[in-house]
C-alpha atoms as a PDB file:
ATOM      1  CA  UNK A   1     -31.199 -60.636 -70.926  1.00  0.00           C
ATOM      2  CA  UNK A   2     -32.424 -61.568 -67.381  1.00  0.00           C
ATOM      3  CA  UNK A   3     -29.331 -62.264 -66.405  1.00  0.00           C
ATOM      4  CA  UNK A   4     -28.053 -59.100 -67.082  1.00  0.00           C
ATOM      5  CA  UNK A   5     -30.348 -57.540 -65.575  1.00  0.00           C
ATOM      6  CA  UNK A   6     -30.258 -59.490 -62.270  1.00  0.00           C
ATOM      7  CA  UNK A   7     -26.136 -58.628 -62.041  1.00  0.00           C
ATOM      8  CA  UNK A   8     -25.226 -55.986 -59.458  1.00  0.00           C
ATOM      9  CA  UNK A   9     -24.923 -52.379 -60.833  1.00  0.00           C
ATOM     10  CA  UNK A  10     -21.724 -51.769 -59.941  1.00  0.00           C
ATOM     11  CA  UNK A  11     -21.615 -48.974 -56.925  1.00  0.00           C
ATOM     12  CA  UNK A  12     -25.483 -49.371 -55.876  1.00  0.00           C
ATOM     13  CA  UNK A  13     -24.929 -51.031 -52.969  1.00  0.00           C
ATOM     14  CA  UNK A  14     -21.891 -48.598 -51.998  1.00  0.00           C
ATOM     15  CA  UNK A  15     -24.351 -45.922 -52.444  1.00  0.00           C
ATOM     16  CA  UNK A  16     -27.129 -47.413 -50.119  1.00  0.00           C
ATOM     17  CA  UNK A  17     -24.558 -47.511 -47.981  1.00  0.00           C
ATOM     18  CA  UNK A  18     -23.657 -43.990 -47.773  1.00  0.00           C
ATOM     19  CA  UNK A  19     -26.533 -43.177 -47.201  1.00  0.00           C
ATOM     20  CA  UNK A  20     -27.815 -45.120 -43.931  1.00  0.00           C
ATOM     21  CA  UNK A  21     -29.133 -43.710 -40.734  1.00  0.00           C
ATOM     22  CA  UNK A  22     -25.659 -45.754 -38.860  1.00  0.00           C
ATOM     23  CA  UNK A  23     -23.279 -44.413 -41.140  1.00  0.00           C
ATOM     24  CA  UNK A  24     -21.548 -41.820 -39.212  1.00  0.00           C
ATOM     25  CA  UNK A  25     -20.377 -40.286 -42.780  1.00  0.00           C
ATOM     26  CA  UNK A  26     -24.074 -40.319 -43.880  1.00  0.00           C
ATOM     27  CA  UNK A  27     -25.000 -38.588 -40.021  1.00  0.00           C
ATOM     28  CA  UNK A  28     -21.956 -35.982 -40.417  1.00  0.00           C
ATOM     29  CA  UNK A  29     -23.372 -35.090 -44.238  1.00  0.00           C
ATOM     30  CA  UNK A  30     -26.899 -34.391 -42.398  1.00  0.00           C
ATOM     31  CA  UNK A  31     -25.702 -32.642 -39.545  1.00  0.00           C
ATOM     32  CA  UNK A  32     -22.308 -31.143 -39.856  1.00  0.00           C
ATOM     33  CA  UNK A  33     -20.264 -31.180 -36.797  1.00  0.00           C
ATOM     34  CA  UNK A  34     -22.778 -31.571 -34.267  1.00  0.00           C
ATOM     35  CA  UNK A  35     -20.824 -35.084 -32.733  1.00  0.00           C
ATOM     36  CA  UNK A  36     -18.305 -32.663 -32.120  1.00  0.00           C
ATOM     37  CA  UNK A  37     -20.425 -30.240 -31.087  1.00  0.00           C
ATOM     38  CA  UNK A  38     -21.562 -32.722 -28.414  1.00  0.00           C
ATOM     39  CA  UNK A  39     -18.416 -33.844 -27.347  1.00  0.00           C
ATOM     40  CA  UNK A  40     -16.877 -30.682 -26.389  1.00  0.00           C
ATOM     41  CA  UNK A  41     -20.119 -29.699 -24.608  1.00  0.00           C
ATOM     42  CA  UNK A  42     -19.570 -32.713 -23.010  1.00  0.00           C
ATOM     43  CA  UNK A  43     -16.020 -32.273 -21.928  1.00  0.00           C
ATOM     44  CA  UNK A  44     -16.974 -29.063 -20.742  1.00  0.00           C
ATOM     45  CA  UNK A  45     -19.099 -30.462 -18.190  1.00  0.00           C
ATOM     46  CA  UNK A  46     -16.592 -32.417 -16.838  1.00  0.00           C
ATOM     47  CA  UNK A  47     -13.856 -29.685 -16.788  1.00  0.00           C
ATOM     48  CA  UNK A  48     -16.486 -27.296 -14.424  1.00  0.00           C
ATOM     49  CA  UNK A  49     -15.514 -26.683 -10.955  1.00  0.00           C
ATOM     50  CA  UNK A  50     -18.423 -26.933  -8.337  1.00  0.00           C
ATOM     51  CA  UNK A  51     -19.726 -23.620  -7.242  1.00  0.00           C
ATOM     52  CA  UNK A  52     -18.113 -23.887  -3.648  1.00  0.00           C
ATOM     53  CA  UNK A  53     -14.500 -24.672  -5.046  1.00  0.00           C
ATOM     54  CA  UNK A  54     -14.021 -21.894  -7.466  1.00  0.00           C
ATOM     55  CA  UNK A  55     -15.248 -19.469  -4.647  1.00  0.00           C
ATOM     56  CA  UNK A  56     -12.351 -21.038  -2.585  1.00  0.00           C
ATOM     57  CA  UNK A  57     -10.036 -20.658  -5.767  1.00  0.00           C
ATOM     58  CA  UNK A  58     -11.071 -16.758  -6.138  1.00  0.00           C
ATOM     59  CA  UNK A  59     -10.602 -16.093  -2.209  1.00  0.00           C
ATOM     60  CA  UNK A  60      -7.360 -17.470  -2.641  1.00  0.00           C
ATOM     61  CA  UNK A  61      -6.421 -15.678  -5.409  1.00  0.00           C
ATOM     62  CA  UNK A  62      -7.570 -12.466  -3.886  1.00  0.00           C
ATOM     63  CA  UNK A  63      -5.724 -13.033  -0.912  1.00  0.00           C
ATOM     64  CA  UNK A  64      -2.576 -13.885  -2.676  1.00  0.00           C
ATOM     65  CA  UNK A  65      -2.753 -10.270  -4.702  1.00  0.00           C
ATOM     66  CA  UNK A  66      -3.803  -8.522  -1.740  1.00  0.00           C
ATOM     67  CA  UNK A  67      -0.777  -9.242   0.402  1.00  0.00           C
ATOM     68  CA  UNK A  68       1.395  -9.049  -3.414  1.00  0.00           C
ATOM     69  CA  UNK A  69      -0.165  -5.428  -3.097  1.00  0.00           C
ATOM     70  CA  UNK A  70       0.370  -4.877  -0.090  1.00  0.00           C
ATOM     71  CA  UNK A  71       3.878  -6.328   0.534  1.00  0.00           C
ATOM     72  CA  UNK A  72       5.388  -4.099  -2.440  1.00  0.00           C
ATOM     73  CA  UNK A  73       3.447  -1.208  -3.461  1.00  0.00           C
ATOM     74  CA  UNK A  74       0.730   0.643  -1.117  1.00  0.00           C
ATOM     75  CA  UNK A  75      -1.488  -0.171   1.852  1.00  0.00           C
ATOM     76  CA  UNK A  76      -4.175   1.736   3.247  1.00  0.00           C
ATOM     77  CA  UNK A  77      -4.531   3.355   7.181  1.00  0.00           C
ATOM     78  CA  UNK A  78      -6.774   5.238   8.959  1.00  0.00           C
ATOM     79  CA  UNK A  79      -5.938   8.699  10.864  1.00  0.00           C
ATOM     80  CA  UNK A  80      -6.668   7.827  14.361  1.00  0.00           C
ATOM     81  CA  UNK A  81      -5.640  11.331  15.762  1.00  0.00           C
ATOM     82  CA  UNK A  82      -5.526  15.022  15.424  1.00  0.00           C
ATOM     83  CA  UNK A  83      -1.824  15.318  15.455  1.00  0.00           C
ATOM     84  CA  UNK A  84      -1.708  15.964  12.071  1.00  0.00           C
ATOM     85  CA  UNK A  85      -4.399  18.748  11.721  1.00  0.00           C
ATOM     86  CA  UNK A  86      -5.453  20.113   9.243  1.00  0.00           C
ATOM     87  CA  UNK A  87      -3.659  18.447   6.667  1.00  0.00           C
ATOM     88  CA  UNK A  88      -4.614  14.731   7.867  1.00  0.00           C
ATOM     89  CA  UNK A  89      -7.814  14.849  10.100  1.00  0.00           C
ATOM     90  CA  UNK A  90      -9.334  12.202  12.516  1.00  0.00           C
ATOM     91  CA  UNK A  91     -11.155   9.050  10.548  1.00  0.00           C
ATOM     92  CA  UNK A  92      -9.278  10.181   7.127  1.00  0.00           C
ATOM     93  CA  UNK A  93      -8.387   6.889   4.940  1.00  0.00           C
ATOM     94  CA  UNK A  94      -5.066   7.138   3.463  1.00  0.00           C
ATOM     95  CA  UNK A  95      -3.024   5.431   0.898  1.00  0.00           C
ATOM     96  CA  UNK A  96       0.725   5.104   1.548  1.00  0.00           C
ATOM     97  CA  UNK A  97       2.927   4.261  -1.598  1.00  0.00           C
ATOM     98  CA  UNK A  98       5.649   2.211  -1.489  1.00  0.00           C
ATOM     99  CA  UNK A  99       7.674   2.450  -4.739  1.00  0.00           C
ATOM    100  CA  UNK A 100       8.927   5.554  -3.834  1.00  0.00           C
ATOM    101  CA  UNK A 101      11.513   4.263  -1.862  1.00  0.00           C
ATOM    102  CA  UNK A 102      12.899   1.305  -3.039  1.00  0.00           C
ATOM    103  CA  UNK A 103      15.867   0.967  -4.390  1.00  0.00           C
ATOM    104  CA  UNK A 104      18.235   3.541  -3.394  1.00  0.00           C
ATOM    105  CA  UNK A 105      15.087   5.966  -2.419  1.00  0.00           C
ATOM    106  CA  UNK A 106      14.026   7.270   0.499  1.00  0.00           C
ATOM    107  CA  UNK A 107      12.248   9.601   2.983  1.00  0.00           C
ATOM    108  CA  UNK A 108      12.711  13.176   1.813  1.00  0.00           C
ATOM    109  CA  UNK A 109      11.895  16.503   3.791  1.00  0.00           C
ATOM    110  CA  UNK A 110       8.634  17.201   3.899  1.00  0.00           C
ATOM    111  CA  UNK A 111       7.196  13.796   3.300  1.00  0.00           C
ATOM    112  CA  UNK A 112       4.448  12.279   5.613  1.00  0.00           C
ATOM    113  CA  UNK A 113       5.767   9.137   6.413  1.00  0.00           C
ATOM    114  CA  UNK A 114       3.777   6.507   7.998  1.00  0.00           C
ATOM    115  CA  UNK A 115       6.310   4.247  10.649  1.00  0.00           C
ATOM    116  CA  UNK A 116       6.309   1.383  13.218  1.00  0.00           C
ATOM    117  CA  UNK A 117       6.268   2.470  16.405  1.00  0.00           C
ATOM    118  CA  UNK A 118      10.526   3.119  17.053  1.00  0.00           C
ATOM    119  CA  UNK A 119       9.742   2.200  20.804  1.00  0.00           C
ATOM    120  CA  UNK A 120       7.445   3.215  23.740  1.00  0.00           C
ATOM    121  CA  UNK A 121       6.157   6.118  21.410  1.00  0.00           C
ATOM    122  CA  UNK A 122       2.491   4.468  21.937  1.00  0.00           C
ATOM    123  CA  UNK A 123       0.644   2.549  24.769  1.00  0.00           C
ATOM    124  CA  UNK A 124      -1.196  -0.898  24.363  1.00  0.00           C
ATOM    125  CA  UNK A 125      -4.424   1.314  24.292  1.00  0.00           C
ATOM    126  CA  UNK A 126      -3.172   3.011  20.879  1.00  0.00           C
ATOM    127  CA  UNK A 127      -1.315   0.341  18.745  1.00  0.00           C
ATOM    128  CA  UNK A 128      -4.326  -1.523  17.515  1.00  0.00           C
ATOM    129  CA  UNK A 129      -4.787  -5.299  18.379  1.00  0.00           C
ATOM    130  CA  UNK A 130      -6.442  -8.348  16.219  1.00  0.00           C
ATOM    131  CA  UNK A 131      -9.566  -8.764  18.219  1.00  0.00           C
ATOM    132  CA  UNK A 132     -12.169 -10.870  15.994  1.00  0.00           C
ATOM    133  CA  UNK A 133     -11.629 -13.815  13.682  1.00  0.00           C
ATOM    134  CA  UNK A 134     -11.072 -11.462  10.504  1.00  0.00           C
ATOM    135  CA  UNK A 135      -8.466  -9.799  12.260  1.00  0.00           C
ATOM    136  CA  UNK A 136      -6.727 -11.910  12.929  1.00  0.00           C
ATOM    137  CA  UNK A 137      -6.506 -13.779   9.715  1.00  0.00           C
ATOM    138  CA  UNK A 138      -5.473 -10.398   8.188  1.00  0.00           C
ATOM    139  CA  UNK A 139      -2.580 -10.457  10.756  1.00  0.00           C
ATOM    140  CA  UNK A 140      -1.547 -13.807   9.917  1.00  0.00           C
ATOM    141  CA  UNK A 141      -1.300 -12.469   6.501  1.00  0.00           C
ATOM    142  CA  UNK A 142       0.270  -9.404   7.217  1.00  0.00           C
ATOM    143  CA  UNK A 143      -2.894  -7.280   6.333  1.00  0.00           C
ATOM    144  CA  UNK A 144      -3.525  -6.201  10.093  1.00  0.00           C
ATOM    145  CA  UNK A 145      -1.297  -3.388  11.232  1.00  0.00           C
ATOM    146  CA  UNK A 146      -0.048  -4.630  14.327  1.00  0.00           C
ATOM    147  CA  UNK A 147       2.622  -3.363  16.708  1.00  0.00           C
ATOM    148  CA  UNK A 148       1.109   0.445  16.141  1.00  0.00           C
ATOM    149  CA  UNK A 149       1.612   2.536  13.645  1.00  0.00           C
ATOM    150  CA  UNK A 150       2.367   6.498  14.006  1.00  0.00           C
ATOM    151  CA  UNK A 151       2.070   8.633  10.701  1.00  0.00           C
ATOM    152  CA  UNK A 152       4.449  12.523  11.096  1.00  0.00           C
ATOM    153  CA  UNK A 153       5.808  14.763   8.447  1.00  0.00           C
ATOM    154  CA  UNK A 154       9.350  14.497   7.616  1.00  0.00           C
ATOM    155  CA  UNK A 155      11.240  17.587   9.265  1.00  0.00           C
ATOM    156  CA  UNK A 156      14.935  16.418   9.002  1.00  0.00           C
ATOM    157  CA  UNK A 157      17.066  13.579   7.190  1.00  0.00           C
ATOM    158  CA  UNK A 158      20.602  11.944   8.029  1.00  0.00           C
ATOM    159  CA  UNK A 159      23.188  14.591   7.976  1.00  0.00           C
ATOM    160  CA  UNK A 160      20.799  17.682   8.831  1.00  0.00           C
ATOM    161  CA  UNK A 161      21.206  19.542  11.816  1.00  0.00           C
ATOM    162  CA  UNK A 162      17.534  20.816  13.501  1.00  0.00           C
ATOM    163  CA  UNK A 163      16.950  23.459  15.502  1.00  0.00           C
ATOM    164  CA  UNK A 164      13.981  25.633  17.316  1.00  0.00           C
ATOM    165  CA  UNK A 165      13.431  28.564  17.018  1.00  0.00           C
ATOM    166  CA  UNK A 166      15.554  31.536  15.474  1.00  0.00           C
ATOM    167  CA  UNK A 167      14.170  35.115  16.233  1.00  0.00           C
ATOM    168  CA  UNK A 168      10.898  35.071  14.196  1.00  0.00           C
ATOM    169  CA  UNK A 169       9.902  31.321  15.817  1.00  0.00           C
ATOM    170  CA  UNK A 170      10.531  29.436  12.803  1.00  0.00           C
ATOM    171  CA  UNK A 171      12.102  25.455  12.568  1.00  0.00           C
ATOM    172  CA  UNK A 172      15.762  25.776  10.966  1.00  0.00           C
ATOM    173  CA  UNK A 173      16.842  22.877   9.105  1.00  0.00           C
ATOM    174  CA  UNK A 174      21.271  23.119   8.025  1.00  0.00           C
ATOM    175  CA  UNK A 175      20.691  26.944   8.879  1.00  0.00           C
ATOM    176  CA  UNK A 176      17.778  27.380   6.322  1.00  0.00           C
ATOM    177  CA  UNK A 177      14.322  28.326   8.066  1.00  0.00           C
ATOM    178  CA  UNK A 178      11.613  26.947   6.875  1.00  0.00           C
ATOM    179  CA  UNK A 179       7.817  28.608   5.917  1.00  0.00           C
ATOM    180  CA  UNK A 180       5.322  26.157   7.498  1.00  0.00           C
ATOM    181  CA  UNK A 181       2.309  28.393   6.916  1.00  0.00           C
ATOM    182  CA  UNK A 182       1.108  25.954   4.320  1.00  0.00           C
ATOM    183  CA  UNK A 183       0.720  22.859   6.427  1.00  0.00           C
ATOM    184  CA  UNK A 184       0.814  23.695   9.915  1.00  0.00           C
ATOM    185  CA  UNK A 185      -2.562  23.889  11.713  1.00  0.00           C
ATOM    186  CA  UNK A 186      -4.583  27.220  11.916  1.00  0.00           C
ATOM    187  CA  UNK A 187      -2.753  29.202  14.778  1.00  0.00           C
ATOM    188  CA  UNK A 188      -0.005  26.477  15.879  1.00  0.00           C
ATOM    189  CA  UNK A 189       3.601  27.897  16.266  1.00  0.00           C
ATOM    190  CA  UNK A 190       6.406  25.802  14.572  1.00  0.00           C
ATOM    191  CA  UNK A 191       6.912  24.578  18.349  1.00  0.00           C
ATOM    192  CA  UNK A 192       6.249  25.254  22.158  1.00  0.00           C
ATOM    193  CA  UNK A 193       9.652  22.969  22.862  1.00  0.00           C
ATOM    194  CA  UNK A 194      12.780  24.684  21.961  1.00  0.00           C
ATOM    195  CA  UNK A 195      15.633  22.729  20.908  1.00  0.00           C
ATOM    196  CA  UNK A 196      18.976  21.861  18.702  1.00  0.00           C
ATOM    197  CA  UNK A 197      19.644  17.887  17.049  1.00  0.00           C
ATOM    198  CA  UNK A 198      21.895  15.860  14.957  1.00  0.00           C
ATOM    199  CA  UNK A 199      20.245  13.295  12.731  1.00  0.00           C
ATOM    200  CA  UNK A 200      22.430  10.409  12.115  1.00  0.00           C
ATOM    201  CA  UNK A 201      22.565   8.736   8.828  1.00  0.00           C
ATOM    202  CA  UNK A 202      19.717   6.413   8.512  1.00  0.00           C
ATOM    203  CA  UNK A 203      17.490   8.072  10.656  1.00  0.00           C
ATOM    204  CA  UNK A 204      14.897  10.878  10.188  1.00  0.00           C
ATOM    205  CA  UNK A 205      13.164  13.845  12.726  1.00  0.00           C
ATOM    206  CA  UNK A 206       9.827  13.740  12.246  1.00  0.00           C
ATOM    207  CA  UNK A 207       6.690  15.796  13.711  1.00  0.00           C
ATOM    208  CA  UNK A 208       3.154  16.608  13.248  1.00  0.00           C
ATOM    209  CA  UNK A 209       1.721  19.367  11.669  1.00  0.00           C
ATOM    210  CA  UNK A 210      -0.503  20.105  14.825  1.00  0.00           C
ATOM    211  CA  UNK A 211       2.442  20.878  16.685  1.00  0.00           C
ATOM    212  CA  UNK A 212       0.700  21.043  20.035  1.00  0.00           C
ATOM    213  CA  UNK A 213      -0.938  17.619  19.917  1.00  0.00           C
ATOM    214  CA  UNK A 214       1.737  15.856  18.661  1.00  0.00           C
ATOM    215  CA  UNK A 215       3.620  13.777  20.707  1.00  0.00           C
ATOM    216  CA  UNK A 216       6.900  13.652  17.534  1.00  0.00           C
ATOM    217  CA  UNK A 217      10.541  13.467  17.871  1.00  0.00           C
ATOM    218  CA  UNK A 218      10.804  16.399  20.103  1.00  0.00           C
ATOM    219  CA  UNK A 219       8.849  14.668  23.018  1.00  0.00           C
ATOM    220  CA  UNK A 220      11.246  11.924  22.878  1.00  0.00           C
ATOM    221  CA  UNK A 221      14.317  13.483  22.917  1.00  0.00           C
ATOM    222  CA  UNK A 222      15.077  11.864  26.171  1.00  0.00           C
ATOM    223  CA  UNK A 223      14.380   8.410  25.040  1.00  0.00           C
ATOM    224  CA  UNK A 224      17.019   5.657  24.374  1.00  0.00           C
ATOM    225  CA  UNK A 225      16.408   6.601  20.293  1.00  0.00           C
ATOM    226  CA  UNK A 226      16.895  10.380  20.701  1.00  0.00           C
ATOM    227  CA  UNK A 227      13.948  10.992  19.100  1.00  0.00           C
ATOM    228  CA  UNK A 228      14.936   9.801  15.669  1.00  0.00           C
ATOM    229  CA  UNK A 229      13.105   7.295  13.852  1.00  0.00           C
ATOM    230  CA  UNK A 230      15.087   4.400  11.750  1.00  0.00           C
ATOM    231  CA  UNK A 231      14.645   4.767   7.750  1.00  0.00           C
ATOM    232  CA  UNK A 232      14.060   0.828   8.385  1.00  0.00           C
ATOM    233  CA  UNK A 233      10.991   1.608  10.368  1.00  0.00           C
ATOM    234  CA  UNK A 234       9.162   3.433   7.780  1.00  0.00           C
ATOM    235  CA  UNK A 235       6.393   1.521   5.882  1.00  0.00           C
ATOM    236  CA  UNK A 236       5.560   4.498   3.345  1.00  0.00           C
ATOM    237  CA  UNK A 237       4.837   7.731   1.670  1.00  0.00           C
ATOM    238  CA  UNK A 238       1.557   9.037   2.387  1.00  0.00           C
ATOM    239  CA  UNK A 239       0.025  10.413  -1.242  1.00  0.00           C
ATOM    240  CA  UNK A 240      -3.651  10.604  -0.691  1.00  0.00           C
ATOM    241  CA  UNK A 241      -6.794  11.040   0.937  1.00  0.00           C
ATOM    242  CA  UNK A 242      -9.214   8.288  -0.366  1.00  0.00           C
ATOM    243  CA  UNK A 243     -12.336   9.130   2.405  1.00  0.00           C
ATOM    244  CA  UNK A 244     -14.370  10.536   3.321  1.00  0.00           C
ATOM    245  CA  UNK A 245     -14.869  12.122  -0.449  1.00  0.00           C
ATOM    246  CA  UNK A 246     -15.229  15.858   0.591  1.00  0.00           C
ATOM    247  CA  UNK A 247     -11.162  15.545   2.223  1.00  0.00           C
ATOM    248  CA  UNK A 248     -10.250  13.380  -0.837  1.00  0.00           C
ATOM    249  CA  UNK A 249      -6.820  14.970  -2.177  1.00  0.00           C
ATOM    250  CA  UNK A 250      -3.312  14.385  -3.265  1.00  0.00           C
ATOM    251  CA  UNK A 251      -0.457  14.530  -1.139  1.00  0.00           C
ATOM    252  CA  UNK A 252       2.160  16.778  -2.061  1.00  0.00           C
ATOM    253  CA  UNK A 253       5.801  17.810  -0.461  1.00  0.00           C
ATOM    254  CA  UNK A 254       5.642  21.579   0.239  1.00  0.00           C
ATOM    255  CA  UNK A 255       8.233  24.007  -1.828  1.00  0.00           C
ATOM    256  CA  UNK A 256       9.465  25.254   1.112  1.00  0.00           C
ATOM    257  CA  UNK A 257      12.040  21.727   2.152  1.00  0.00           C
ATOM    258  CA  UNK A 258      12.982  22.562  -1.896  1.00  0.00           C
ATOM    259  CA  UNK A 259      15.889  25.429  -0.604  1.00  0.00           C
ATOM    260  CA  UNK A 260      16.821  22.761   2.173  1.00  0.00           C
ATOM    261  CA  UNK A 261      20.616  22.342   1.487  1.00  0.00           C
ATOM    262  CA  UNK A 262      22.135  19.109   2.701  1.00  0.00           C
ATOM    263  CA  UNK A 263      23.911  18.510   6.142  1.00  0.00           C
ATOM    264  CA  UNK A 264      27.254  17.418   7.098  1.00  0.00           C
ATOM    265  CA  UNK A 265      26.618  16.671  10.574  1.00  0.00           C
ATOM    266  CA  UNK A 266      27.412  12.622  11.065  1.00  0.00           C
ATOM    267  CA  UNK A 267      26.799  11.799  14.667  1.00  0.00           C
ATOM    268  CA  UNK A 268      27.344   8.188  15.700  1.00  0.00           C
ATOM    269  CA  UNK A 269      23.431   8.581  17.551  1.00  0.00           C
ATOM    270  CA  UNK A 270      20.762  10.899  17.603  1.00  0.00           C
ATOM    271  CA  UNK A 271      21.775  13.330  19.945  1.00  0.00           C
ATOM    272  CA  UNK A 272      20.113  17.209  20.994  1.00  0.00           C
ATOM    273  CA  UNK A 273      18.911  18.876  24.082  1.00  0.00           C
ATOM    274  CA  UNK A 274      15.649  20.638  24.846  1.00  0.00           C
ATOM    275  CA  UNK A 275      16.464  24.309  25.879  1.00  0.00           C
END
């Protein structure tokens, strides 16, 4: 009788076992998952980036979709003259798209085009220059707009023929005259500078809507280009006014270029005379 009653019960011990403080079954039956609870919390911690490096990382990042941005579909410019009156005024911010002409697209009639300067169209004192260290980072980048800029409507494309003025003082473009009342600046005539020009293909006749502050194709008909500014040499569409909020709006091409028909002239250069 003692003796049986002094032999193991089968499975006590196992039991005891089970149920131990350094069992880590017994410690996962108490307190489900937290040693994996802890252990991700701890990997965590050693996945985190110090403050300083992911503000490097985000910069970076920035940077990188700011020139992606800028490189392929719009990039913003300022209005640094009245040439364009009243349609673009001085200090307006503008966005100029890009999409529009790639591919097989580009510059219409009646677009406002922003370009590179063709050549000797503005003076050191105009084209803007990288003059701080932000600057010039952004020009490193190709954020800076260096070289100078010049933003004119579209008057005439390859092929089109130009001229100023039939009877009634208004621009023809392949024969067609065109109704500028829409864009040009209160009380400016189509132009003070009378002449006739061929636009090669490739090339565009452009001029501002403030006709007598604008120093456009016609001023330049003398110059090695004739005037006509490369399609190569255009960075954009202008389609809106972002600032200041009360000139906000949306670019649009006037109807008028609509009843343009196309030109057959094919010079080898630009070439016109004033007359």
């Amino acid at each position: 009788m003692t003796d049986h009653e002094d032999r193991p019960v089968p499975g006590r011990h196992r039991a005891d076992r089970a149920t131990t403080s350094s069992d880590p079954v017994g410690a996962d039956d108490r307190h489900p998952g937290s040693e994996h609870e802890e252990l991700e919390e701890g990997e965590d911690e050693r996945d985190h980036l110090p403050f300083w490096q992911e503000m490097v990382l985000l910069l970076v990042v920035a940077l990188i979709l700011a020139v992606g941005i800028k490189a392929l579909f719009m990039q913003a410019f300022y209005i640094p003259s009245g040439s364009m009156n009243d349609t673009l005024v001085f200090n307006d911010r503008i966005l100029v798209e890009k999409v529009s002409y790639w591919g097989d697209g580009s510059p219409q009639r009646g677009d406002i085009v922003v370009f590179a300067d063709p050549g000797g169209w503005l003076d050191e004192q105009q084209a803007p220059q990288a003059r701080n260290p932000l600057a010039k980072t952004l020009e490193a980048f190709g954020l800076f707009p260096t070289g100078g800029h010049l933003v004119k409507r579209v008057i005439g494309v390859g092929g089109d023929t130009v001229r100023c003025c039939d009877k009634l003082g208004r621009l023809r473009v392949n024969g067609t005259p065109l109704e500028e009342r829409d864009y040009l600046a209160p009380g400016a005539k189509p132009s003070l500078i009378t002449f006739k020009v061929e636009i090669p293909r490739g090339y565009l006749w452009v001029m501002g809507d403030n006709r007598g502050e604008s120093a456009d194709s016609r001023v330049h008909l003398g110059d090695p280009g004739g005037g006509c500014v490369p399609v190569d040499d255009v960075v954009g569409k202008v389609f809106s006014v972002v600032w200041p909020l009360t000139h906000a709006t949306i670019i649009h091409r006037p109807s008028t270029f609509e009843t343009v028909p196309g030109g057959d002239a094919d010079p080898d250069q630009c070439g016109g005379d004033a007359r």
